[in-house]
PDB file of N, CA and C in Angstrom:
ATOM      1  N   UNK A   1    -247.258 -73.889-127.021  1.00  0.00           N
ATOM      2  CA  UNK A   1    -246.177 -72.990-126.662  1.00  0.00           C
ATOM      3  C   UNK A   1    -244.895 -73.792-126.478  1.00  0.00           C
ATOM      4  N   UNK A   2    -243.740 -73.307-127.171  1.00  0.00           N
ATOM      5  CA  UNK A   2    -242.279 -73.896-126.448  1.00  0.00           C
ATOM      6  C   UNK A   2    -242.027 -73.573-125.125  1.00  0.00           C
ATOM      7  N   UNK A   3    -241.642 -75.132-124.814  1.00  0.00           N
ATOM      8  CA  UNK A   3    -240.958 -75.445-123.553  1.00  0.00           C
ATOM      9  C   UNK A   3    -240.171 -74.152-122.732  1.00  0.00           C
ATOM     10  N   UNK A   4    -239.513 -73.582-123.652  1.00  0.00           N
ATOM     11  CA  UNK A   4    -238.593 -72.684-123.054  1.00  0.00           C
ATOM     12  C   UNK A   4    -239.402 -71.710-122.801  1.00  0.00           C
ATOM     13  N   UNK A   5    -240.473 -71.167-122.682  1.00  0.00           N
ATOM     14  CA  UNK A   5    -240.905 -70.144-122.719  1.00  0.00           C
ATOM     15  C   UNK A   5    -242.039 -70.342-121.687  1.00  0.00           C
ATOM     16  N   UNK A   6    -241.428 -69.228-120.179  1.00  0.00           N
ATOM     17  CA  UNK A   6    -242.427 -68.997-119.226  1.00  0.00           C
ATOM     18  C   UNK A   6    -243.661 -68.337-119.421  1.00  0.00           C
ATOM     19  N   UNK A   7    -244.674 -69.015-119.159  1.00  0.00           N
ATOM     20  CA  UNK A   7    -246.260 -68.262-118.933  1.00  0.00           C
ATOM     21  C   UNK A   7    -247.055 -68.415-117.639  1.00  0.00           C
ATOM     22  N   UNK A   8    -248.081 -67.332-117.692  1.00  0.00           N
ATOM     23  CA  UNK A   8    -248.964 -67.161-116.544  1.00  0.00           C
ATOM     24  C   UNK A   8    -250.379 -67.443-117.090  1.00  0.00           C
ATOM     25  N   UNK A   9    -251.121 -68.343-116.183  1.00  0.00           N
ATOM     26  CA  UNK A   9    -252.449 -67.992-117.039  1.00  0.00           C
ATOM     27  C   UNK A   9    -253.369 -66.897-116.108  1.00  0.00           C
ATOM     28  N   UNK A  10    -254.034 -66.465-116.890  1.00  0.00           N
ATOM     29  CA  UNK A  10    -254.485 -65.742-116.043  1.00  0.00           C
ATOM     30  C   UNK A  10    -255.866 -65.648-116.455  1.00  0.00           C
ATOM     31  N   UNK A  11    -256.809 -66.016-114.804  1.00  0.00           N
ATOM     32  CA  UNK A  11    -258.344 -66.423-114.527  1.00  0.00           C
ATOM     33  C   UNK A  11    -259.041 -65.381-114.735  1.00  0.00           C
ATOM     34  N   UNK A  12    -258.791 -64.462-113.805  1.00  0.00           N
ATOM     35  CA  UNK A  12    -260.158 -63.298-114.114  1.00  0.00           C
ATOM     36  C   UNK A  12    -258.780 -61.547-113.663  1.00  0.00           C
ATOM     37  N   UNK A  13    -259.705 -60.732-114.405  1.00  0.00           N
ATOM     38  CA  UNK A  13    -259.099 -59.583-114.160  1.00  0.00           C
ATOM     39  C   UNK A  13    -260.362 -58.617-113.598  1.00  0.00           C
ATOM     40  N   UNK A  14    -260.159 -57.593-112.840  1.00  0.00           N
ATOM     41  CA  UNK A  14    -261.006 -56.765-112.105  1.00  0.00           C
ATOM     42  C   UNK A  14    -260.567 -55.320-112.725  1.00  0.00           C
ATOM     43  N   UNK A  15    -261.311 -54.091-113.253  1.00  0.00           N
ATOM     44  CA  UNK A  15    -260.944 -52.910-113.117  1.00  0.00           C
ATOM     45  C   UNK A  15    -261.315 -52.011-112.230  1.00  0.00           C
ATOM     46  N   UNK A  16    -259.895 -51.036-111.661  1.00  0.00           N
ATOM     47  CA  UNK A  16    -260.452 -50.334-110.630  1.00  0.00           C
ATOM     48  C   UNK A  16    -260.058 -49.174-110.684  1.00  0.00           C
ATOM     49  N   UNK A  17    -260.256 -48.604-109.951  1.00  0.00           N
ATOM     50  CA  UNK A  17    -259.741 -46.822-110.216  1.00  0.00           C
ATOM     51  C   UNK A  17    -259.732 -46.776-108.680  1.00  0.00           C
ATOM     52  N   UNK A  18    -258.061 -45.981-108.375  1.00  0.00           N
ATOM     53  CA  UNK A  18    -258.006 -45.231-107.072  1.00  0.00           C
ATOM     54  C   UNK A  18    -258.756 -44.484-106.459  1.00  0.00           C
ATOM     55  N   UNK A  19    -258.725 -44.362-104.899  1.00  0.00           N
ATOM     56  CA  UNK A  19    -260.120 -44.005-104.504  1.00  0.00           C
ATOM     57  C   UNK A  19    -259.118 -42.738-103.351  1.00  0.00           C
ATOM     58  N   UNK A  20    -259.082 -41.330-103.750  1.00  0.00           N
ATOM     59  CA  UNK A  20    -258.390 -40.648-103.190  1.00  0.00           C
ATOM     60  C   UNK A  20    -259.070 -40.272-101.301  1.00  0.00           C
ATOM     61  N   UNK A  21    -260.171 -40.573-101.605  1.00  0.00           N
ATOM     62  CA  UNK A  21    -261.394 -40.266-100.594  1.00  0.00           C
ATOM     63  C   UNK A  21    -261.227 -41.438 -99.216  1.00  0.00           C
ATOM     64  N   UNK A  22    -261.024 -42.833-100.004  1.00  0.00           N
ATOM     65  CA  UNK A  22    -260.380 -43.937 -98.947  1.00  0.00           C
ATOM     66  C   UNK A  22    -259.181 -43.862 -97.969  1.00  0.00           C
ATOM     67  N   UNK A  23    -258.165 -43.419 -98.979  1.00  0.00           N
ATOM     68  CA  UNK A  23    -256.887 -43.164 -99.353  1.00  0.00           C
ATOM     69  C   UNK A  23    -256.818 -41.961 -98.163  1.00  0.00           C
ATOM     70  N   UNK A  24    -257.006 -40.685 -97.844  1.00  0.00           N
ATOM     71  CA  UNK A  24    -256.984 -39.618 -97.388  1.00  0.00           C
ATOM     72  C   UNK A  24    -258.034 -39.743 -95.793  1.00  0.00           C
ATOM     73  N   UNK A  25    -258.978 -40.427 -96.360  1.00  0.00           N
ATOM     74  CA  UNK A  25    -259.884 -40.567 -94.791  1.00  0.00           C
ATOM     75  C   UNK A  25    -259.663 -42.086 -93.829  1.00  0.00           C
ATOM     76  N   UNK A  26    -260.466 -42.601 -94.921  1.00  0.00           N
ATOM     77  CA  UNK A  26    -260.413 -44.233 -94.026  1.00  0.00           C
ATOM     78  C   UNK A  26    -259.150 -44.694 -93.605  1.00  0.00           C
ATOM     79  N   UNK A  27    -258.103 -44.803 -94.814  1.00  0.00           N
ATOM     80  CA  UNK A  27    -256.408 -46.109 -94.045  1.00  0.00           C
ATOM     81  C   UNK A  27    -256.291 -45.047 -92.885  1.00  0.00           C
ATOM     82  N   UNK A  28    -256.127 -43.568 -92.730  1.00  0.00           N
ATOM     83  CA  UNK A  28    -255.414 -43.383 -91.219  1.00  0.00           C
ATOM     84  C   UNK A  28    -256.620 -43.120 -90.153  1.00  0.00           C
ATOM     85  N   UNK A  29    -257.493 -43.369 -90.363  1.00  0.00           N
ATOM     86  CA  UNK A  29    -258.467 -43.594 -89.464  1.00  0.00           C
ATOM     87  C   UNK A  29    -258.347 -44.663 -89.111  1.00  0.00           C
ATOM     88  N   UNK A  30    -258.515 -46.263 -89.986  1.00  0.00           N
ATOM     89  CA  UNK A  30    -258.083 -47.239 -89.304  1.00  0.00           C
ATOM     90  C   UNK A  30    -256.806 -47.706 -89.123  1.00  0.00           C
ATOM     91  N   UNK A  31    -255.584 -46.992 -89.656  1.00  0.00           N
ATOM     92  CA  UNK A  31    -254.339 -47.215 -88.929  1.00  0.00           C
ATOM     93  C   UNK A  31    -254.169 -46.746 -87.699  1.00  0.00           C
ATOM     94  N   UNK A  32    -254.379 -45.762 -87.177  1.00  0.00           N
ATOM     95  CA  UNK A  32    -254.814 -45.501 -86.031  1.00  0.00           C
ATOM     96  C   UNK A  32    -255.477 -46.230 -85.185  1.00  0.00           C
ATOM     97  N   UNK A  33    -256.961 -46.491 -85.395  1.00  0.00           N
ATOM     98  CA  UNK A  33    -257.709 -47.967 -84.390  1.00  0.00           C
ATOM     99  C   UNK A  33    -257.249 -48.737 -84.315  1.00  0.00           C
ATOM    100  N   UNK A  34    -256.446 -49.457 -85.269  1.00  0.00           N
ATOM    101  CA  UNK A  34    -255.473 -50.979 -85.257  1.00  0.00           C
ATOM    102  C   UNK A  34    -254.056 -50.937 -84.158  1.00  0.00           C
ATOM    103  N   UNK A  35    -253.739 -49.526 -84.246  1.00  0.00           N
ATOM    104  CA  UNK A  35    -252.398 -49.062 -83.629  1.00  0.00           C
ATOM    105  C   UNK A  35    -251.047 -49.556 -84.663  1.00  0.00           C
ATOM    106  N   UNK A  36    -251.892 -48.730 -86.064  1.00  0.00           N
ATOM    107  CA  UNK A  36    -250.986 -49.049 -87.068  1.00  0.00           C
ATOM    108  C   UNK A  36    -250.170 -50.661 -87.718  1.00  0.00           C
ATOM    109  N   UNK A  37    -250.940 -51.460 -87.469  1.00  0.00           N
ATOM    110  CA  UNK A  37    -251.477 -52.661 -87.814  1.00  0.00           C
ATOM    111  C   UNK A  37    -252.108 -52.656 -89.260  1.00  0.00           C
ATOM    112  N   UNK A  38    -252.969 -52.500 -89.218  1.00  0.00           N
ATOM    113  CA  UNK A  38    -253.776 -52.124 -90.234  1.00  0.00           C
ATOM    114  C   UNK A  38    -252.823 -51.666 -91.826  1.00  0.00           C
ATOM    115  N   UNK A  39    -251.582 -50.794 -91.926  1.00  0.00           N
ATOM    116  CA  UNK A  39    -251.139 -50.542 -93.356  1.00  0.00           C
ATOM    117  C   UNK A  39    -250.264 -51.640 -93.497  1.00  0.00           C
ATOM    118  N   UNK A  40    -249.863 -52.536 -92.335  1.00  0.00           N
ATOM    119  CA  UNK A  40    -248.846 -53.549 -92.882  1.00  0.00           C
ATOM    120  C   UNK A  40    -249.774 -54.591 -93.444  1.00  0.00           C
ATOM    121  N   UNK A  41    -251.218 -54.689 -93.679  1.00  0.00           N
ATOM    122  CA  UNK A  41    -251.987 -55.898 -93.974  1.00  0.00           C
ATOM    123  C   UNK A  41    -252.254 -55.239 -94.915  1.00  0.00           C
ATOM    124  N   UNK A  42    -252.621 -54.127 -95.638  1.00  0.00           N
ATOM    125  CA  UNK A  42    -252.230 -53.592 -96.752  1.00  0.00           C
ATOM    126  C   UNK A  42    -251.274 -54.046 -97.527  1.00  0.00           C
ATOM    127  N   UNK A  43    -250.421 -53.602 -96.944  1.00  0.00           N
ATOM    128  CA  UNK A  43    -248.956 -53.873 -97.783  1.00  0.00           C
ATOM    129  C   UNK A  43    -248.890 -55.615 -97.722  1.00  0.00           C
ATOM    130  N   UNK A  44    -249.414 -56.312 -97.242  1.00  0.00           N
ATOM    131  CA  UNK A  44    -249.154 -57.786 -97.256  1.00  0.00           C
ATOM    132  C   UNK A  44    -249.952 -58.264 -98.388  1.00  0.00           C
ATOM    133  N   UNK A  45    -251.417 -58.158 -98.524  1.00  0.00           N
ATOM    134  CA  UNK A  45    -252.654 -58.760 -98.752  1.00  0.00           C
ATOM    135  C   UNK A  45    -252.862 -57.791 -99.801  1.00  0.00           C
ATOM    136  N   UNK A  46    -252.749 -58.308-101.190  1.00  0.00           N
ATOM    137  CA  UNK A  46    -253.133 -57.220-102.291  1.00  0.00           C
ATOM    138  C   UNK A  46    -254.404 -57.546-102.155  1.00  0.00           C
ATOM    139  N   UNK A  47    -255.559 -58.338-101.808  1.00  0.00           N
ATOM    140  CA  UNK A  47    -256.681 -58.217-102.028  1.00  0.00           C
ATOM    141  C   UNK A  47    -257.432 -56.910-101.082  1.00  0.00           C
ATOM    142  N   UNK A  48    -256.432 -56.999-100.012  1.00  0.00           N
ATOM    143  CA  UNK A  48    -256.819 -56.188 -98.924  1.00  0.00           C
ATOM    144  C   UNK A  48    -257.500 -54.833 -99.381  1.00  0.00           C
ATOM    145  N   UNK A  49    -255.387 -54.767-100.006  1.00  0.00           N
ATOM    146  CA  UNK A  49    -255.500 -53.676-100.328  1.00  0.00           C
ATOM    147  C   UNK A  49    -256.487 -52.934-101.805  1.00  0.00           C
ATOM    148  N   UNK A  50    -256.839 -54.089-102.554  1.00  0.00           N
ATOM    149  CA  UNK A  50    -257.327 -53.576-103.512  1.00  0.00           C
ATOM    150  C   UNK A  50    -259.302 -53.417-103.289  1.00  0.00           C
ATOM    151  N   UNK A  51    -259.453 -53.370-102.113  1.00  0.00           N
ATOM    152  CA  UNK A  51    -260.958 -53.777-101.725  1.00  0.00           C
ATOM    153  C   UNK A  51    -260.473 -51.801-100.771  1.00  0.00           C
ATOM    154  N   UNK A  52    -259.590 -51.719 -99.768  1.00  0.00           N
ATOM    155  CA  UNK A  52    -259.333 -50.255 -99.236  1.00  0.00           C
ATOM    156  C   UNK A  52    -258.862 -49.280-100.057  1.00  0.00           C
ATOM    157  N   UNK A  53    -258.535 -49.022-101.130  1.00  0.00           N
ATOM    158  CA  UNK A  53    -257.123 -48.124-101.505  1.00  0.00           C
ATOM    159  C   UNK A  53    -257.878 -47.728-103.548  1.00  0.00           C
ATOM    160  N   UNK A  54    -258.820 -49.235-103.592  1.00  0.00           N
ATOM    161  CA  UNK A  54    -259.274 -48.817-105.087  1.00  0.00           C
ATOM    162  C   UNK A  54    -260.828 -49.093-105.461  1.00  0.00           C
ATOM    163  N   UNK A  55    -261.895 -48.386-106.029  1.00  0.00           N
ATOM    164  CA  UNK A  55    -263.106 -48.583-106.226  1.00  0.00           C
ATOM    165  C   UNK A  55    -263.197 -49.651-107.313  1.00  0.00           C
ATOM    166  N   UNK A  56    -263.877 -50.378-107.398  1.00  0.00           N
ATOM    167  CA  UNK A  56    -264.107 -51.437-108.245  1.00  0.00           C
ATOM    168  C   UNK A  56    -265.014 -50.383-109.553  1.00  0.00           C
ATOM    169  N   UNK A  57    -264.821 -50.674-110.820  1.00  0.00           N
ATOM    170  CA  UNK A  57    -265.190 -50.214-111.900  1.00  0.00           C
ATOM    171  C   UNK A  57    -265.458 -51.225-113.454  1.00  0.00           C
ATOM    172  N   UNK A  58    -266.473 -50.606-113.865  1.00  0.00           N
ATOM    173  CA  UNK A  58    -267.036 -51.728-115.212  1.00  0.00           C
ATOM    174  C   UNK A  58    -266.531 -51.713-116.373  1.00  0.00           C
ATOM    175  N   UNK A  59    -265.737 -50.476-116.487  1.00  0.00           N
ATOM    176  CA  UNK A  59    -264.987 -50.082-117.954  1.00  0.00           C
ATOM    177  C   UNK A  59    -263.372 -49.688-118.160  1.00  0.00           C
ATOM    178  N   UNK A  60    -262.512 -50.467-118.813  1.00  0.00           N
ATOM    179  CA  UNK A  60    -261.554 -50.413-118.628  1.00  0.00           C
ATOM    180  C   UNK A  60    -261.600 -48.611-119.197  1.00  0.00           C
ATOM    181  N   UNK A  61    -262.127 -47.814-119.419  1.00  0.00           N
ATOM    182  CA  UNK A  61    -261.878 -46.133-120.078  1.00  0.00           C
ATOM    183  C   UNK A  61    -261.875 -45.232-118.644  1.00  0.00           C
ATOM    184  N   UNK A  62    -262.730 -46.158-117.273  1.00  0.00           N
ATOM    185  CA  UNK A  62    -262.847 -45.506-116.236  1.00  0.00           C
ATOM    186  C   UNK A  62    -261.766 -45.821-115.243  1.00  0.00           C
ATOM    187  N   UNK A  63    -260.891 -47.094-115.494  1.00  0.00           N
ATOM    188  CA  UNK A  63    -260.289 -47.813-114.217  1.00  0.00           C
ATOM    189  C   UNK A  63    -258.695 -46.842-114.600  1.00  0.00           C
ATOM    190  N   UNK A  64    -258.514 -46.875-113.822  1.00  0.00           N
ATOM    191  CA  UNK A  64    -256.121 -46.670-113.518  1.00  0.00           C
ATOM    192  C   UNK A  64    -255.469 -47.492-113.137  1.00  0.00           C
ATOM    193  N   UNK A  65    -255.940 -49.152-112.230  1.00  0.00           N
ATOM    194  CA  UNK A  65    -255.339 -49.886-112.106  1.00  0.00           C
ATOM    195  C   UNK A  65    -256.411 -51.195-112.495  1.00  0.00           C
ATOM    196  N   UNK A  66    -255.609 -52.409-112.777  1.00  0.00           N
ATOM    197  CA  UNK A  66    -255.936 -53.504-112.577  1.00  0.00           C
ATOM    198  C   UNK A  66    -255.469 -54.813-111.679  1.00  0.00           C
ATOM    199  N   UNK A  67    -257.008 -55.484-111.096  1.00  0.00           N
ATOM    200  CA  UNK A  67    -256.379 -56.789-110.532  1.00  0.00           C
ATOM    201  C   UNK A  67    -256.078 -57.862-111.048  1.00  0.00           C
ATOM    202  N   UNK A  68    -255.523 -58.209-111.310  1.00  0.00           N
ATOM    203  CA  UNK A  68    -255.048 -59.830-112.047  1.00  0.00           C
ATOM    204  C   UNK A  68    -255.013 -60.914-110.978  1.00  0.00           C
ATOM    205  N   UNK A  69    -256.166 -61.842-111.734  1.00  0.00           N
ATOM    206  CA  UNK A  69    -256.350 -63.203-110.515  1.00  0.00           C
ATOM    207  C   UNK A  69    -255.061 -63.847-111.749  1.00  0.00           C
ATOM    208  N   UNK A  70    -254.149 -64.843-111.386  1.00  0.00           N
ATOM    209  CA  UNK A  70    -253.370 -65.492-112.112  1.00  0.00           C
ATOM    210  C   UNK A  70    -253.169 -66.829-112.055  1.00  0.00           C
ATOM    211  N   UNK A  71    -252.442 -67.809-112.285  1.00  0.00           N
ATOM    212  CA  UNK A  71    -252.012 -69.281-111.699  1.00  0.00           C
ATOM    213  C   UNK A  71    -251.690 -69.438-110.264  1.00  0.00           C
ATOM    214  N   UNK A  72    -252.220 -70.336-109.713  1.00  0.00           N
ATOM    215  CA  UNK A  72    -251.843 -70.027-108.318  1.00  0.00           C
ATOM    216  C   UNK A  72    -252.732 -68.980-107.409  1.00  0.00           C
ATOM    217  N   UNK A  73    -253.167 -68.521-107.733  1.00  0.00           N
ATOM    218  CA  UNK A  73    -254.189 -67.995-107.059  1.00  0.00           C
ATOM    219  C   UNK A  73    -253.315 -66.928-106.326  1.00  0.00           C
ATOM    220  N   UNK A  74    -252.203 -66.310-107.500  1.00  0.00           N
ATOM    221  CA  UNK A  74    -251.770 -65.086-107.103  1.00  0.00           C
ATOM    222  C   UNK A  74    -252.171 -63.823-107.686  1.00  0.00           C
ATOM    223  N   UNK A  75    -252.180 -62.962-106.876  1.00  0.00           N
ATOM    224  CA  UNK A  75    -253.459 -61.290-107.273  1.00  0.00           C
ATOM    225  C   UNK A  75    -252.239 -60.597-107.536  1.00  0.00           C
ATOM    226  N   UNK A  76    -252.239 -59.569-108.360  1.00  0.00           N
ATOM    227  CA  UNK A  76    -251.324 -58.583-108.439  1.00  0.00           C
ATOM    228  C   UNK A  76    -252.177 -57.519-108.765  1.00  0.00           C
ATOM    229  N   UNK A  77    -251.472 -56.469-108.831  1.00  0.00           N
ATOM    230  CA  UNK A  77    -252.295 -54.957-109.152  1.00  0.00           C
ATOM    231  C   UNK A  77    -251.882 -53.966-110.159  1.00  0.00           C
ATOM    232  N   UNK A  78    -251.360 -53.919-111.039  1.00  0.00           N
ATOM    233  CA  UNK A  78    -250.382 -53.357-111.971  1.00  0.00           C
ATOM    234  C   UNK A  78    -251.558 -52.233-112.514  1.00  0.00           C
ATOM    235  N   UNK A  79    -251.108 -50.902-112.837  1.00  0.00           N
ATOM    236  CA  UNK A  79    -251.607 -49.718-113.168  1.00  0.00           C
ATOM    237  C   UNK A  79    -251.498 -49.656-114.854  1.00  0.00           C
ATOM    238  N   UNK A  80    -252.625 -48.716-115.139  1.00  0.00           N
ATOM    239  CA  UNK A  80    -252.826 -48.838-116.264  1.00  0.00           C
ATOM    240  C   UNK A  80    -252.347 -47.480-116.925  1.00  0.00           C
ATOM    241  N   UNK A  81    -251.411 -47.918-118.171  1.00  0.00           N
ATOM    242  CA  UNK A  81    -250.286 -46.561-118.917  1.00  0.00           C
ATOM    243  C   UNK A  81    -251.394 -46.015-120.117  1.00  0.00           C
ATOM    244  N   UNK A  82    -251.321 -44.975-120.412  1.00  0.00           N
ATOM    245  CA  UNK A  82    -252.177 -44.206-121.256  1.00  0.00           C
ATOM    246  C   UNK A  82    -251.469 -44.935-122.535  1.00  0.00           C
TER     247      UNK A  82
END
């Protein structure tokens, strides 16, 4: 690859599909026990959040989002466009 040209490598990817059932029951059940603690470690910790908020899945035809492990051992979560 040329010099000039930024890349990411990227280690492993996960597919997942939103979990409306988590999403609607569990975060304000435990935002609540934490005393609302709990959605800012969400919002901090994409692993967090991608273990509360999305079901892990085997086929990219079933998932809506993906995790991306990358360089650095940074996670992102980017959704998947039809």
């Amino acid at each position: 690859m040329p010099d000039s040209e930024e890349y990411t490598k990227i280690k492993s990817v996960e597919f997942l599909k939103f979990s409306w059932c988590k999403v609607l029951l569990l975060i304000p059940l435990m935002s609540v026990i934490t005393v609302f603690i709990f959605p800012l470690v969400l919002y901090w910790k994409v692993t967090v959040r991608a273990k509360w908020i999305y079901t892990s899945v085997n086929s990219i035809q079933d998932a809506t989002h993906v995790l991306i492990l990358a360089g650095f051992n940074s996670y992102n979560i980017e959704a998947i466009h039809d």
